[in-house]
N, C-alpha and C. Protein backbone atom coordinates (compact mmCIF):
# COMPACT_ATOMS: atom_id res chain seq x y z
N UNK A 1 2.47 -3.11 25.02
CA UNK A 1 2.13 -2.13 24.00
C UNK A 1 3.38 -1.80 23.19
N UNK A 2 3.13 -1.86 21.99
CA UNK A 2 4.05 -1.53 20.91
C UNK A 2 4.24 -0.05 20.66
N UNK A 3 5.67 0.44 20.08
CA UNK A 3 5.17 1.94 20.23
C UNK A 3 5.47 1.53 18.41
N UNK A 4 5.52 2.66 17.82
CA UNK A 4 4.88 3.13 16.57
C UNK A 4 6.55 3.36 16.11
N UNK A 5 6.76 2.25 14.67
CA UNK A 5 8.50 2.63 14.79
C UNK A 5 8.76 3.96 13.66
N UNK A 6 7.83 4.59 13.40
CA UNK A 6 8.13 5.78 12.61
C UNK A 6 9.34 7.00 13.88
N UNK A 7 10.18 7.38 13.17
CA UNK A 7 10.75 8.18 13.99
C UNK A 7 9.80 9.49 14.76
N UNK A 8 10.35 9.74 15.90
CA UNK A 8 9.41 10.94 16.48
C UNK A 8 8.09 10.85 16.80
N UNK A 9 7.93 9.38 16.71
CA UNK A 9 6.42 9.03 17.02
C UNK A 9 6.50 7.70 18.34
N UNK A 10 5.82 8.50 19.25
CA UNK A 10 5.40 7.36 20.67
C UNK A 10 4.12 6.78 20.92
N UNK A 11 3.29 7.07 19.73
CA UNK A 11 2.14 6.46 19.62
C UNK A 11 1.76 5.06 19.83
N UNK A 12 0.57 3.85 19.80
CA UNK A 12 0.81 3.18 20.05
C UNK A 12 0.47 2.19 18.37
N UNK A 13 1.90 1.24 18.58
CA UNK A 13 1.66 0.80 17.29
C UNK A 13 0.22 -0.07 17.06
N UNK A 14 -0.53 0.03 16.02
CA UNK A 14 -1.83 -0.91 15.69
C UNK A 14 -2.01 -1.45 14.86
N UNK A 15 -0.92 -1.52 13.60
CA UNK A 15 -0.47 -2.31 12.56
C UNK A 15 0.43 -2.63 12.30
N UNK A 16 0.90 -3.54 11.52
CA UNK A 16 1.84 -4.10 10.76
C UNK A 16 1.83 -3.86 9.10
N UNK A 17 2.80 -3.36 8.64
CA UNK A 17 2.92 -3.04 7.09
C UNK A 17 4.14 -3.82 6.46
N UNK A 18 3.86 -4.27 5.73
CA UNK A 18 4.58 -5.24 4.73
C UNK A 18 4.61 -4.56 3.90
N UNK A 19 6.45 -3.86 3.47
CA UNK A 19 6.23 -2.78 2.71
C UNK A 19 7.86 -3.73 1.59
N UNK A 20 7.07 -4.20 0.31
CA UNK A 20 8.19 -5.18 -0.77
C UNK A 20 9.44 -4.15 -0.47
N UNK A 21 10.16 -2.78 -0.57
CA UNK A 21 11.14 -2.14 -1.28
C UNK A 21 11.89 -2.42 0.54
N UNK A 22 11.37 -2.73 1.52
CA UNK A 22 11.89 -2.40 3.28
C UNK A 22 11.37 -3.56 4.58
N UNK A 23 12.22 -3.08 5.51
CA UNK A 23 11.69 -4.66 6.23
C UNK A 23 10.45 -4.02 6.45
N UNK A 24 9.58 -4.65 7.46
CA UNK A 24 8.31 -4.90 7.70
C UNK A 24 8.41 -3.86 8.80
N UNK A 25 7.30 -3.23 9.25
CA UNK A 25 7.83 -2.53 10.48
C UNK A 25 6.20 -2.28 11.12
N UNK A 26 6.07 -2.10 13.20
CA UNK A 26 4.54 -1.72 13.19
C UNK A 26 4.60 -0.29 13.73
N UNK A 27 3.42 0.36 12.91
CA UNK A 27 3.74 1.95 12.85
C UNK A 27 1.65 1.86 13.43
N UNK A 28 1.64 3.29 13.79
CA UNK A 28 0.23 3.55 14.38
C UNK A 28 -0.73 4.37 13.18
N UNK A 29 -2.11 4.00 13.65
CA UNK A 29 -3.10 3.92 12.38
C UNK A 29 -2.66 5.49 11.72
N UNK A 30 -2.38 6.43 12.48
CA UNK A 30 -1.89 7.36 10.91
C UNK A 30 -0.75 7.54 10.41
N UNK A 31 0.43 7.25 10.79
CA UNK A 31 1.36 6.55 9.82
C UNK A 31 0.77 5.46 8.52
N UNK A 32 0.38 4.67 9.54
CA UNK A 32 -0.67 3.26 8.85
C UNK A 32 -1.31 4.07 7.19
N UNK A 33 -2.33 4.97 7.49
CA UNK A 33 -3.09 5.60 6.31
C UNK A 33 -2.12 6.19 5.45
N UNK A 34 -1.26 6.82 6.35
CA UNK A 34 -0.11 7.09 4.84
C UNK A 34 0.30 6.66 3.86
N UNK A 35 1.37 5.76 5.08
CA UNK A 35 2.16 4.74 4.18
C UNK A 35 1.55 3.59 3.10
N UNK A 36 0.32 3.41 3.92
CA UNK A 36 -0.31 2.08 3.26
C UNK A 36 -0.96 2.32 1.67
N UNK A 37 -0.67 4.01 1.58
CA UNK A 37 -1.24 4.27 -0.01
C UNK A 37 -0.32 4.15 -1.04
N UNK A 38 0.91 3.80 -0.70
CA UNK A 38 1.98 3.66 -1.82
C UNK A 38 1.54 1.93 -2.52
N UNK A 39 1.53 1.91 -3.42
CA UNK A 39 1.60 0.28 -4.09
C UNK A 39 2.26 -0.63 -3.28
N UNK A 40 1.70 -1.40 -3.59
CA UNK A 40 2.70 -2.97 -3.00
C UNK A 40 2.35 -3.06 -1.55
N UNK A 41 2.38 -2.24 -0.62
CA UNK A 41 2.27 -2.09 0.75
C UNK A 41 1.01 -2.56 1.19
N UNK A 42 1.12 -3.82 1.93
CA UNK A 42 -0.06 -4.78 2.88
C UNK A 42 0.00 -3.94 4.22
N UNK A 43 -1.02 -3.83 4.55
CA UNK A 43 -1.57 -3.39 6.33
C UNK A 43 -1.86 -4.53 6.94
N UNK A 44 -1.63 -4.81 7.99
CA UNK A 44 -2.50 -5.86 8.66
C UNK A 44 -2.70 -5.29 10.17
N UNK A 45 -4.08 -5.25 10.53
CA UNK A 45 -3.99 -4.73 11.82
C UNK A 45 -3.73 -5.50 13.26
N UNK A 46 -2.81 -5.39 14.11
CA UNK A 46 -2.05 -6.56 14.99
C UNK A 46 -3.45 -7.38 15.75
N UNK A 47 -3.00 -7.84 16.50
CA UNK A 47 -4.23 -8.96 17.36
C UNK A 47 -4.52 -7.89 18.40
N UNK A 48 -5.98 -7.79 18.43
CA UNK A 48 -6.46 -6.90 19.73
C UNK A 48 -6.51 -5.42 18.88
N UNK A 49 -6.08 -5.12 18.00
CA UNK A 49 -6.52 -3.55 17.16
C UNK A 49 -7.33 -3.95 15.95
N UNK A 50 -7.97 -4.75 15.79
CA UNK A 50 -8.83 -4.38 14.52
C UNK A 50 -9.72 -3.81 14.36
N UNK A 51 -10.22 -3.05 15.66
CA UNK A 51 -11.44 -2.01 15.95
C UNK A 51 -10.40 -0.06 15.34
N UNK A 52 -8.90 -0.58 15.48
CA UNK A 52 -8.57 0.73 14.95
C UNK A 52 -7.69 0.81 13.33
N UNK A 53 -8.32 -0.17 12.95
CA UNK A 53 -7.91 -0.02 11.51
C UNK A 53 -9.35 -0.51 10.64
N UNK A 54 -9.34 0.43 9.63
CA UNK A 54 -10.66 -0.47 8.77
C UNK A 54 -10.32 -1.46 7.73
C-alpha cells in the first residue's frame, strides 16, 4: 500500500497525477479531486483502485 505523498497525509494513495508544471506524484482520491481540477493535470487511478476514482 502506497501512502498518499501530499504532506500530512497517511492516507492510502489511489492515484497517480501527471501534473506538466511538477514530477508526477500518487496522492489519495481527495487530494486526487483537488488537484486534478487545475488544467493540464491527468488522474489515472493505480491498478486495483478504479472502484475509488470515477
Amino acid at each position: 500500500m502506497a501512502e498518499c505523498a501530499e504532506d500530512g497525509c497517511d492516507a492510502e494513495a489511489v492515484v497517480e497525477l501527471h501534473v506538466p508544471w511538477a514530477d508526477n506524484r500518487v496522492v489519495c482520491a481527495g487530494h486526487a479531486r483537488v488537484i486534478a481540477r487545475q488544467d493540464g493535470v491527468v488522474a489515472d487511478p493505480l491498478d486495483g483502485h478504479e472502484d475509488a476514482w470515477p
